[in-house]
Protein backbone atom coordinates (compact mmCIF):
# COMPACT_ATOMS: atom_id res chain seq x y z
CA UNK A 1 319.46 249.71 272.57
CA UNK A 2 316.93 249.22 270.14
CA UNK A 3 313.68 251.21 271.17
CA UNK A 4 310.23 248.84 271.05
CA UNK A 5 307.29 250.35 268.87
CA UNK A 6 304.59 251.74 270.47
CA UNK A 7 301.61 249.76 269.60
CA UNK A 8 299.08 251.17 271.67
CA UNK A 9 297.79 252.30 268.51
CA UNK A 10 297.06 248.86 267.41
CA UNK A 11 296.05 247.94 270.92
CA UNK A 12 292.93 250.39 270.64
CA UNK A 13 292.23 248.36 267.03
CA UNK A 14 292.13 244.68 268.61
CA UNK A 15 288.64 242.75 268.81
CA UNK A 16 287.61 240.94 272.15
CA UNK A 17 287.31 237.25 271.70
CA UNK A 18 282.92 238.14 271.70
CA UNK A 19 283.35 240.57 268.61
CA UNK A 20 285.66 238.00 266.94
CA UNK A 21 282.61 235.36 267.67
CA UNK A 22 279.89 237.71 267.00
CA UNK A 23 281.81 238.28 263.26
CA UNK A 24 282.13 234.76 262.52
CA UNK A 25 278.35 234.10 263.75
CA UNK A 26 277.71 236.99 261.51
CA UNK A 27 279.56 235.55 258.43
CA UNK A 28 278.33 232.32 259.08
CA UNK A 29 274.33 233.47 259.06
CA UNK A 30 274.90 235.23 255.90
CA UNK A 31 276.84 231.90 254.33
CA UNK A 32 274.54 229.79 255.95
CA UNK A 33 271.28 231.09 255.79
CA UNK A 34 268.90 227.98 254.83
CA UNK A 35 268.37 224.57 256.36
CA UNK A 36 271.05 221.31 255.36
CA UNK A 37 270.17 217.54 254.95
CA UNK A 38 272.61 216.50 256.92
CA UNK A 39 273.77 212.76 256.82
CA UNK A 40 276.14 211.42 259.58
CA UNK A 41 276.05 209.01 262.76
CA UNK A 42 275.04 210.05 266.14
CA UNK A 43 276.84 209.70 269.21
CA UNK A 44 276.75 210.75 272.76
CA UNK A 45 272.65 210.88 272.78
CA UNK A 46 271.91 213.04 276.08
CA UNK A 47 268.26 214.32 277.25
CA UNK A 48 268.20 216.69 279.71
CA UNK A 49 264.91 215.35 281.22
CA UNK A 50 263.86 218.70 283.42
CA UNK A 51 264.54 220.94 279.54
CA UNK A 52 263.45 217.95 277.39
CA UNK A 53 266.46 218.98 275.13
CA UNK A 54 268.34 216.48 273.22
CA UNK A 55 272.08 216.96 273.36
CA UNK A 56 274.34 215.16 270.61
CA UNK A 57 276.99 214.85 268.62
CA UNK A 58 277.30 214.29 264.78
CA UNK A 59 280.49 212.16 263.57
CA UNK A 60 281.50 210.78 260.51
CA UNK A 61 284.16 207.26 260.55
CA UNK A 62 286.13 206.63 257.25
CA UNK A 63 284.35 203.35 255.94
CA UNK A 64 287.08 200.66 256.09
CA UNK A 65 289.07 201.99 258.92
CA UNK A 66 286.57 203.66 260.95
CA UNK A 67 288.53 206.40 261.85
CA UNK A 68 286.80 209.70 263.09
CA UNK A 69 287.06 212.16 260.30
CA UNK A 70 284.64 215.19 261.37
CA UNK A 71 282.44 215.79 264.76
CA UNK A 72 280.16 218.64 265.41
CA UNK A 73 277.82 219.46 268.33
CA UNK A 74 273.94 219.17 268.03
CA UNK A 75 270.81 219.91 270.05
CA UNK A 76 267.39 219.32 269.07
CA UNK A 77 265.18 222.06 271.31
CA UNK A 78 262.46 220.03 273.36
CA UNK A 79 259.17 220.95 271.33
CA UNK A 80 260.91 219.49 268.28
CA UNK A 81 262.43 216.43 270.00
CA UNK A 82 258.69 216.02 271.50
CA UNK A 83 257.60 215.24 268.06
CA UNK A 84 260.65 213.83 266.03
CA UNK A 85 261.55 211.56 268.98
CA UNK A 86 258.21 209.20 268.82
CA UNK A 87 257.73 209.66 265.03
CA UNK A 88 261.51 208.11 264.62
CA UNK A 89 260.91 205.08 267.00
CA UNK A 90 257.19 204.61 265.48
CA UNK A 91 258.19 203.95 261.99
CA UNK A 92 261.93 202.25 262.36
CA UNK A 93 261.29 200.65 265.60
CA UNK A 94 264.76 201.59 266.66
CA UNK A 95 264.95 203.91 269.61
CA UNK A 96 266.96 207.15 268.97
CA UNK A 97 270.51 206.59 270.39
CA UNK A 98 274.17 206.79 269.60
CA UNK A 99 274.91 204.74 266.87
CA UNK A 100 272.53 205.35 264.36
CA UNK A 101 272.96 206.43 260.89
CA UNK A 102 270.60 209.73 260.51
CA UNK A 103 269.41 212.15 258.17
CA UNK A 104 268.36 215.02 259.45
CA UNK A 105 267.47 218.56 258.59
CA UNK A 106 269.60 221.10 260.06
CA UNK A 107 270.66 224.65 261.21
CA UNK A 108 274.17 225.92 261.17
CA UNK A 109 274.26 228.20 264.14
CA UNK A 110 277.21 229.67 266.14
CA UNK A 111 277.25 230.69 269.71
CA UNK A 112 279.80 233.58 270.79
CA UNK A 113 280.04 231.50 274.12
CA UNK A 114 279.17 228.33 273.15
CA UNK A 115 280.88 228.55 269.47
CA UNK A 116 279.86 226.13 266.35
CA UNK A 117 276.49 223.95 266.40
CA UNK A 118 274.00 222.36 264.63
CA UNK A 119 270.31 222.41 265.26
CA UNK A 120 267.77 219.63 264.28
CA UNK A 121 264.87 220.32 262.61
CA UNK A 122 263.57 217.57 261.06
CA UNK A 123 264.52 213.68 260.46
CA UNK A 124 263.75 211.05 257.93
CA UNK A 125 263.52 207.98 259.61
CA UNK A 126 263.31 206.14 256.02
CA UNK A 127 266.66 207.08 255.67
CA UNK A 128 267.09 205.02 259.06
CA UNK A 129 265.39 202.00 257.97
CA UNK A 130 267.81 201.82 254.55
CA UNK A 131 270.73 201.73 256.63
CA UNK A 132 269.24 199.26 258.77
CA UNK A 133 268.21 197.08 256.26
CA UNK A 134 271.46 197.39 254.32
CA UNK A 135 273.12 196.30 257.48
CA UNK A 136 271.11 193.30 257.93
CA UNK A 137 271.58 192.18 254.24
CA UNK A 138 274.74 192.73 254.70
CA UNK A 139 274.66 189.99 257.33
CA UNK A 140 272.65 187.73 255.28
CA UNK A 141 274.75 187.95 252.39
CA UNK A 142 277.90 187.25 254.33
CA UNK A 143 276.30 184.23 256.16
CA UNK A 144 275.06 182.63 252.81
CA UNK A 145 277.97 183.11 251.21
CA UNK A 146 280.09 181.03 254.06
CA UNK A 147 277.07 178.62 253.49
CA UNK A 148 275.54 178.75 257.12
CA UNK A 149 272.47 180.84 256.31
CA UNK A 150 270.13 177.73 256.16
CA UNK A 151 271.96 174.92 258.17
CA UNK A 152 269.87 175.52 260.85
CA UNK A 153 266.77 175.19 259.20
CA UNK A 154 267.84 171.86 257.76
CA UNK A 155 268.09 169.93 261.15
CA UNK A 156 265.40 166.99 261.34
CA UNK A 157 262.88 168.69 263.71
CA UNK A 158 262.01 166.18 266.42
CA UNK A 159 258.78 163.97 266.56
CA UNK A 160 258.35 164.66 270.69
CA UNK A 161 259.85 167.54 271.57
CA UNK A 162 259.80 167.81 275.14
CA UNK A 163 263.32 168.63 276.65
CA UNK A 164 264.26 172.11 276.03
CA UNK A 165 266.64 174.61 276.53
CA UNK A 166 265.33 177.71 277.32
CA UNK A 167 267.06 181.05 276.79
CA UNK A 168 265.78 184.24 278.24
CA UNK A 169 265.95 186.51 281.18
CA UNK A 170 264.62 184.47 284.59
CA UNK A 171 262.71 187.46 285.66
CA UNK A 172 260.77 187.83 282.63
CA UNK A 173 257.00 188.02 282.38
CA UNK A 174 257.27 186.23 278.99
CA UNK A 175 259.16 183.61 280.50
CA UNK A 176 256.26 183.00 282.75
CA UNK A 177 253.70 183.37 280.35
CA UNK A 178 255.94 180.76 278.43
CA UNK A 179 256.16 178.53 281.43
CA UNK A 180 252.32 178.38 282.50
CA UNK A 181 251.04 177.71 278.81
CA UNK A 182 253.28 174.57 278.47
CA UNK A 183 253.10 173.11 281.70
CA UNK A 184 249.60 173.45 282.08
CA UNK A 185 248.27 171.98 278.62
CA UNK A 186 245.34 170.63 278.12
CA UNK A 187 246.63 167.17 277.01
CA UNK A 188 248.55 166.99 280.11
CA UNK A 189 251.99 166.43 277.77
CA UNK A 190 254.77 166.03 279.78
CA UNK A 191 258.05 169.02 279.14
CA UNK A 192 261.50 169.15 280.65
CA UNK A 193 262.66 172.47 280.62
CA UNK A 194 265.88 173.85 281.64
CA UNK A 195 266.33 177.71 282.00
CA UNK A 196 269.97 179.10 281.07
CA UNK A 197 270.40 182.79 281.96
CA UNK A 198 270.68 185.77 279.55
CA UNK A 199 270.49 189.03 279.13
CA UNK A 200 267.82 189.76 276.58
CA UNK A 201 268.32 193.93 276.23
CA UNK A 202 271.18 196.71 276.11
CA UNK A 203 274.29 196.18 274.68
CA UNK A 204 275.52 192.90 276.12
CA UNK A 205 272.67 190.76 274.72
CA UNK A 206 274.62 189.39 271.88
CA UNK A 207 277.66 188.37 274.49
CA UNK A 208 275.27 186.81 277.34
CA UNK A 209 272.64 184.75 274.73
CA UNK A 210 275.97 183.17 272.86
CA UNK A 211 277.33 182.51 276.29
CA UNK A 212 274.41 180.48 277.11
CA UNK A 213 274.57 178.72 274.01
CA UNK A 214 277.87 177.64 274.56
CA UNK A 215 276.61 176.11 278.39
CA UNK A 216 273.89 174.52 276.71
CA UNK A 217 276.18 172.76 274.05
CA UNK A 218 277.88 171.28 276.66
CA UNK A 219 275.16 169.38 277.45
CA UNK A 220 273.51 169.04 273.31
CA UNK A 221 272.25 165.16 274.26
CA UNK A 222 270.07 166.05 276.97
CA UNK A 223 268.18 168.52 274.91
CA UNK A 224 266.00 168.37 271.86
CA UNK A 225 265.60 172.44 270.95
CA UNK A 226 266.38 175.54 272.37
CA UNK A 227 264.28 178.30 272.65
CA UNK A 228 264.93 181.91 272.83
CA UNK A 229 262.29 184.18 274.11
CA UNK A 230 261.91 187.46 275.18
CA UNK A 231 259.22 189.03 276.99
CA UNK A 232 258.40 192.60 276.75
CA UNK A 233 260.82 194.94 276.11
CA UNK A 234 261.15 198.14 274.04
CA UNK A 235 261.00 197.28 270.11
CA UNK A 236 264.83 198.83 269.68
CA UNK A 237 265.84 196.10 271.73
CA UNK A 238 265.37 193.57 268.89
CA UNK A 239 268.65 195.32 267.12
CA UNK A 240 270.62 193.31 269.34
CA UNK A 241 269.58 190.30 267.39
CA UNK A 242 270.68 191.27 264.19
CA UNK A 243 274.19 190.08 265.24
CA UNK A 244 276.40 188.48 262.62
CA UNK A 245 278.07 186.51 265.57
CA UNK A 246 274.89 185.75 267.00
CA UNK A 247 273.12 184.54 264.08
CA UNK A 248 276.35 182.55 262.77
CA UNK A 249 275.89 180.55 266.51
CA UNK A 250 272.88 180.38 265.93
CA UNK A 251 272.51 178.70 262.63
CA UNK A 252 275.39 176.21 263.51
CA UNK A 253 273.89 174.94 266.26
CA UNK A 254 273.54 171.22 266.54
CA UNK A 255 269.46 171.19 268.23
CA UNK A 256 266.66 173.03 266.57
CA UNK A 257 266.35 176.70 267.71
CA UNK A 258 262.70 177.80 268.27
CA UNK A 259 262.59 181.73 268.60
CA UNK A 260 260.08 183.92 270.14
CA UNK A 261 261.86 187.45 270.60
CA UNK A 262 259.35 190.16 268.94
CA UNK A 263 256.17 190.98 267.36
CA UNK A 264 254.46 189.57 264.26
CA UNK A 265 256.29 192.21 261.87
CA UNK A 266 259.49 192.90 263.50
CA UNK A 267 261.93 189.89 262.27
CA UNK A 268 265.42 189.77 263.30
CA UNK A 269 268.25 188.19 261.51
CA UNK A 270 268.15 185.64 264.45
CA UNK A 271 264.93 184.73 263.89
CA UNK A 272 265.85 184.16 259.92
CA UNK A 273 268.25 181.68 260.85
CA UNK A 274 266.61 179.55 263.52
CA UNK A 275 264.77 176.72 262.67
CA UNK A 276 261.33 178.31 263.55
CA UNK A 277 260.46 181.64 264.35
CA UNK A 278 257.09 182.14 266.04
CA UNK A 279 256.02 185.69 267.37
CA UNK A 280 256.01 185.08 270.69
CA UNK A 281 257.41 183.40 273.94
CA UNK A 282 253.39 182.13 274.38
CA UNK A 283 252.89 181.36 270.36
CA UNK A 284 256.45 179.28 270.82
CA UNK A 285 254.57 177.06 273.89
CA UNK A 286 251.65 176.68 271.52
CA UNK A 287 253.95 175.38 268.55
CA UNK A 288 255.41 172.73 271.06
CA UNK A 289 251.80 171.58 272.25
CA UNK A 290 251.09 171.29 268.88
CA UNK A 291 254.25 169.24 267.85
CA UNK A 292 252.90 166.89 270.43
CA UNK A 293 248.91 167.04 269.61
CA UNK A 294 250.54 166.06 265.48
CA UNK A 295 252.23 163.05 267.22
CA UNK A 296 249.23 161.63 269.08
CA UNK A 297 247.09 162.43 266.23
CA UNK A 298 249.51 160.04 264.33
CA UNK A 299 249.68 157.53 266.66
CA UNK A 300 245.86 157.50 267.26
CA UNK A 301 245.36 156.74 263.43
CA UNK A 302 247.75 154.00 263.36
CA UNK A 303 245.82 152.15 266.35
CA UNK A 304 242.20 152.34 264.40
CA UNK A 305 244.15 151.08 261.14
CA UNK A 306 245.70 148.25 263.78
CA UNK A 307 241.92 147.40 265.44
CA UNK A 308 240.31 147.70 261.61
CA UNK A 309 243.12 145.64 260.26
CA UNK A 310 242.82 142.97 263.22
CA UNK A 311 239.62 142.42 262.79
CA UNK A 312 239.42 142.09 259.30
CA UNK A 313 241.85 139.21 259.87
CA UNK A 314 239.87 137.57 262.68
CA UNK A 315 236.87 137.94 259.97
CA UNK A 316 238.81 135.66 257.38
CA UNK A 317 240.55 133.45 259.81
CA UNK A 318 236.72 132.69 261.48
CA UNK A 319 235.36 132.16 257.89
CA UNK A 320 238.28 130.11 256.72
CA UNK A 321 237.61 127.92 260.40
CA UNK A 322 233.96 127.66 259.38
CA UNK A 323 234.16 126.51 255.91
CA UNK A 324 236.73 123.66 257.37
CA UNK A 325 234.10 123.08 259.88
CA UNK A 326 231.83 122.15 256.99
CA UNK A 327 234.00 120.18 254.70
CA UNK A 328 235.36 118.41 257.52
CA UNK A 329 233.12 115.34 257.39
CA UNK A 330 232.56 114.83 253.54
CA UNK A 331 236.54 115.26 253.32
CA UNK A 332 236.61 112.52 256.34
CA UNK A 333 234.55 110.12 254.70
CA UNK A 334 236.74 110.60 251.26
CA UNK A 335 239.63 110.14 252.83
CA UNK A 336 238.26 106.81 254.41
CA UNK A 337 236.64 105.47 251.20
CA UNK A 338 239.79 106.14 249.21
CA UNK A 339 241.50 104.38 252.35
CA UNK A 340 239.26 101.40 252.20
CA UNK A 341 239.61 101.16 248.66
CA UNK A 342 243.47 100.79 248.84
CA UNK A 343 243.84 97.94 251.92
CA UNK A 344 241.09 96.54 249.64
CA UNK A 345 243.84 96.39 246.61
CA UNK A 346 246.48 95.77 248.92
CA UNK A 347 244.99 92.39 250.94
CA UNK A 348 244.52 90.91 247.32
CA UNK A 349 247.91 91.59 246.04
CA UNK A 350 249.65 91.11 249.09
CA UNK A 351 249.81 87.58 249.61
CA UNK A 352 250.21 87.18 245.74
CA UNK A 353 253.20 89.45 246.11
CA UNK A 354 254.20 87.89 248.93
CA UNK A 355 254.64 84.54 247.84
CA UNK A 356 255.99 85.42 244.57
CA UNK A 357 258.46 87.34 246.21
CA UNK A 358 259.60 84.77 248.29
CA UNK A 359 259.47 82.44 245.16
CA UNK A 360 261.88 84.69 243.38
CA UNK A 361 264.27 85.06 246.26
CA UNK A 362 264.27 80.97 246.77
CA UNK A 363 264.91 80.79 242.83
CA UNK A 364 267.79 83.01 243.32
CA UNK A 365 269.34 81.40 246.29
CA UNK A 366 269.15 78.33 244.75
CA UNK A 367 270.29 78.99 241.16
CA UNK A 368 273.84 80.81 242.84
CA UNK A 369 274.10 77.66 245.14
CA UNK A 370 274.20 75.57 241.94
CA UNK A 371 276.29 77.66 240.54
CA UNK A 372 279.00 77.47 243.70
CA UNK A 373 278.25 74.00 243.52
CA UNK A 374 279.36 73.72 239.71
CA UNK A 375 282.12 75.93 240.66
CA UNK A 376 283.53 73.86 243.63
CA UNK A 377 283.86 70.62 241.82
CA UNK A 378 285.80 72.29 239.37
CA UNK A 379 288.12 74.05 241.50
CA UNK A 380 290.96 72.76 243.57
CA UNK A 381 290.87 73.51 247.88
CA UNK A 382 292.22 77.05 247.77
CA UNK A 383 289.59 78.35 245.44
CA UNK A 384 286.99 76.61 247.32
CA UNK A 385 287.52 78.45 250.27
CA UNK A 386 287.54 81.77 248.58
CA UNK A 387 283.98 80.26 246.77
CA UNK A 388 282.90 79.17 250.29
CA UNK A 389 283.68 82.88 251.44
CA UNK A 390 281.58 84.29 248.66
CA UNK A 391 278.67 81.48 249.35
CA UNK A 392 278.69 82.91 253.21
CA UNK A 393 278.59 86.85 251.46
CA UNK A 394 275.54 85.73 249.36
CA UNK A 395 274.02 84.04 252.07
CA UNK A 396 274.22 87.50 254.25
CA UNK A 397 273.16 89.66 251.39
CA UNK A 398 270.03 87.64 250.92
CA UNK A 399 269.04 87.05 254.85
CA UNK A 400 269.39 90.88 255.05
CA UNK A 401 267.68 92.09 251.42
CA UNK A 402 264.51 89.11 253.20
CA UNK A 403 264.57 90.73 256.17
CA UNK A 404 264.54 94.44 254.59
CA UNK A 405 261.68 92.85 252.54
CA UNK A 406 259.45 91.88 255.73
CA UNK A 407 260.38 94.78 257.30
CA UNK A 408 258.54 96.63 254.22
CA UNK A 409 255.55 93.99 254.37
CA UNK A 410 255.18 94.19 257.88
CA UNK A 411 254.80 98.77 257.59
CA UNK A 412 252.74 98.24 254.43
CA UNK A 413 250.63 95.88 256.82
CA UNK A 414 250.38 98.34 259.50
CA UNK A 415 249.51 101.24 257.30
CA UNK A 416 246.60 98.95 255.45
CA UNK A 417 245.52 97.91 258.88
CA UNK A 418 245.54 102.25 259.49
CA UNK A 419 243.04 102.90 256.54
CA UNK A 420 240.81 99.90 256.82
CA UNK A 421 237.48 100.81 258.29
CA UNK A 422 237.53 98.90 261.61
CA UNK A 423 240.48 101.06 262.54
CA UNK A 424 238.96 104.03 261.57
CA UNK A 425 235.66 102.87 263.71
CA UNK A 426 237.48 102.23 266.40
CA UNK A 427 238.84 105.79 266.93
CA UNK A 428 235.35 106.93 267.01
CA UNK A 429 233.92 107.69 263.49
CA UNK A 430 230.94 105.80 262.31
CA UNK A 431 229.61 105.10 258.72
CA UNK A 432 225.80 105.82 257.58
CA UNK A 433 224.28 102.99 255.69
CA UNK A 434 220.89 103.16 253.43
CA UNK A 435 220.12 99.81 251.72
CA UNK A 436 223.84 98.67 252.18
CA UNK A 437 225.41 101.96 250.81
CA UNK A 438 227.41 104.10 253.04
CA UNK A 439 225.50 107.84 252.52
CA UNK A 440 228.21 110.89 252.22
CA UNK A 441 225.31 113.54 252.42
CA UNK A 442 221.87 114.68 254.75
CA UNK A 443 220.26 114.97 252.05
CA UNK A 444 219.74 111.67 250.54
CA UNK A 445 217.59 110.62 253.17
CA UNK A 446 213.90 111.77 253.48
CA UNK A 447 211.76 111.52 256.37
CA UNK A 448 210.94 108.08 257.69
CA UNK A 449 213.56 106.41 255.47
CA UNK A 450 215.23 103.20 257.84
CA UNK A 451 219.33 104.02 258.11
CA UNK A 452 222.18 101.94 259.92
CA UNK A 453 224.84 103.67 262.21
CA UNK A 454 227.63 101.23 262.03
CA UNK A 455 230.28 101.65 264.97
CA UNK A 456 232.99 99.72 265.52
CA UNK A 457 231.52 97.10 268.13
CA UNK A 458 228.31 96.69 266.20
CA UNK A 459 225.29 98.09 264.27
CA UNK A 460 222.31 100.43 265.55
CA UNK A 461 219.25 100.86 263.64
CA UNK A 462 217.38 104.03 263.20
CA UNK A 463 214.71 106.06 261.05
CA UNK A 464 214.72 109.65 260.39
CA UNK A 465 212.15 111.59 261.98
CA UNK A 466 213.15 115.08 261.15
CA UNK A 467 215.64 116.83 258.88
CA UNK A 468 218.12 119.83 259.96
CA UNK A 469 219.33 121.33 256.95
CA UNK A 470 222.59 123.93 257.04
């Protein structure tokens, strides 16, 4: 057998596992002895609330795969996380969670129970705000380039806006606040307003607003916007609207979205993409009261052009009306002068006409019967029948062109008889003599002066006592 070596010896030499750690603490002290800006992304964010310690964890993720490449443990002591804590949230408006990409100044410090750590000293919460706003370029970038970053924007905003979609949390106050200034308007407007349930903090906002986006689609025609609103609320909340997914929705959406999720400087990639972004859920009421006051406005200014522009016409058509009015009479009594004048033309040359008419048409009756008379002693029995038949077609001919004739005489009659002066008396006008000449005007008479009124059953004598003048 092969004796074992006695290493009791080397059993007196060995460390305890505290020596061992109290040698690496010491080594890493003396390697380690200043402070480290450290840049990584927290994760499992813990305050002990009775300590006020913040327990954490640093990690750094490969870039394109995200897997975990290096973790360490970190604590920030209370008095320190007391000040760091509201200085971060102040100036990036991001609460301090898991998640975030950090700088920070730190401690390496080793525990012989606890082992390797980190402690936080210090944070630069511009650092923070890059990331942040490298992230939400990022987005912006990516939706312009697919060309969505603007669709949105381009819809045709409606004239009367009053059935929307509402998006927010029932319970609220901002939905309330929302709710009171609309329906309560001074103009007394009427709104239809449909609430669809979301979830408008913590990590399943993105999920629950698109969800309700996708129930309101369903139902796009009843609708003319949607609003999203959110009322109250920490100001880290708003991260969960600088969603790619979300905005993407958001901006391909077929209604207007109106947005109202933050305060006057915090603006979310959601509210870039919407339609209009207002600051909040009461300023987005306001914007739809005004929508409506623009519209009535309008209208308001097209009925005084419509009462000025009626008017004016009723102005021209009255003095058009009242110049007739005045013409009326001297354009009667032309019209029956130049009447009068023509059945005075007409009587002489109508029986003239007449009778020379009938002269010529005798003439010509005569002159072909001679001429069938010539013809039928010349011609044997057949062609006097066809001569006969031709005598009987001439005979028609002229008993119709006589009677189209006195047909003519008889309307030329009837119109004379129309603009002779008798008819014209007899419908009720009357002609003004002075010394045997019919007077057109007032003012050729003077006061005194002896006038006839000549009606159509007689004369009546009169003299002018007093002039009325137009």
């Amino acid at each position: 057998m092969i004796p074992f070596p006695d290493n009791r010896a080397d059993e007196r030499k060995a460390l305890t596992l505290r020596e061992l750690n109290l040698r690496i603490k010491s080594v890493i002290q003396d390697g380690f002895p200043d402070y480290y800006w450290l840049r990584a992304e927290t994760s499992d964010v813990r305050v002990n609330h009775s300590s006020g310690h913040c327990y954490l964890e640093f990690i750094e993720k490969h870039p394109q795969t995200g897997q975990l490449l290096a973790k360490s443990r970190a604590s920030i002591w209370a008095k320190t996380f007391a000040l760091l804590k509201p200085y971060f949230e102040k100036e990036t408006g991001q609460a301090f969670v898991s998640g975030l990409t950090v700088l920070v100044k730190v401690s390496v410090e080793f525990h012989e129970l606890y082992g390797f750590s980190l402690t936080v000293y210090d944070i630069d919460p511009t650092y923070t705000l890059g990331d942040m706003a490298r992230k939400r370029m990022e987005i912006l970038n990516r939706l312009k380039t697919e060309g969505i970053l603007t669709l949105n924007k381009e819809l045709l905003f409606p004239s009367l806006p009053q059935r929307i979609a509402v998006i927010t949390s029932p319970t609220a106050a901002g939905y309330e606040d929302f709710m009171n200034q609309l329906m309560n308007n001074e103009a007394g407007y009427p709104f239809y307003v449909k609430l669809f349930p979301a979830l408008m903090q913590g990590d399943k906002t993105e999920e629950s607003v698109i969800s309700a986006l996708d129930r309101i689609y369903s139902f796009a025609d009843h609708f003319d916007v949607v609003v999203i609103i959110r009322g109250g609320g920490a100001t880290s909340d708003l991260n969960s609207f600088d969603s790619y997914l979300l905005a993407a929705n958001c901006a391909q959406f077929p209604l207007p979205i109106i947005t109202g999720i933050g305060h006057e400087r915090d603006e979310t990639v959601l509210d870039m993409v919407a339609h209009t972004r207002t600051k909040t859920p009461t300023a987005v009421a306001e914007f739809l009261i005004g929508c409506m006051d623009d519209e009535a406005e309008n209208l308001a200014l097209l009925q005084d052009r419509l009462v000025a522009l009626a008017d004016m016409r009723l102005m021209e058509e009255k003095t058009f009306i009242q110049l007739l009015v005045s013409k009326l009479p001297i354009l009667t009594m032309s019209s029956l002068e130049k009447a009068h004048s023509l059945v005075q033309v007409l009587g002489r040359k109508l029986p003239v006409g007449t009778v020379s008419l009938l002269a010529e048409q005798r003439a010509f009756v005569n002159d072909r019967y001679r001429d069938i008379q010539r013809l039928t002693n010349k011609r044997s029995n057949e062609e006097k029948g066809v001569i006969n038949e031709l005598y009987r077609d001439i005979q028609e001919v002229t008993k119709r062109r006589i009677t189209e004739q006195r047909n003519l005489l008889q309307m030329t009659e009837q119109f004379v008889q129309m603009g002779s002066p008798d008819y014209i008396l007899k419908r009720g006008y009357t002609l003004t003599l002075k010394d045997g000449t019919i007077q057109k005007s007032a003012s050729s008479f003077v006061e005194g002066e002896c006038y006839i009124t000549r009606f159509s059953d007689g004369d009546v004598d009169g003299i002018v006592t007093k002039m009325h003048k137009k």
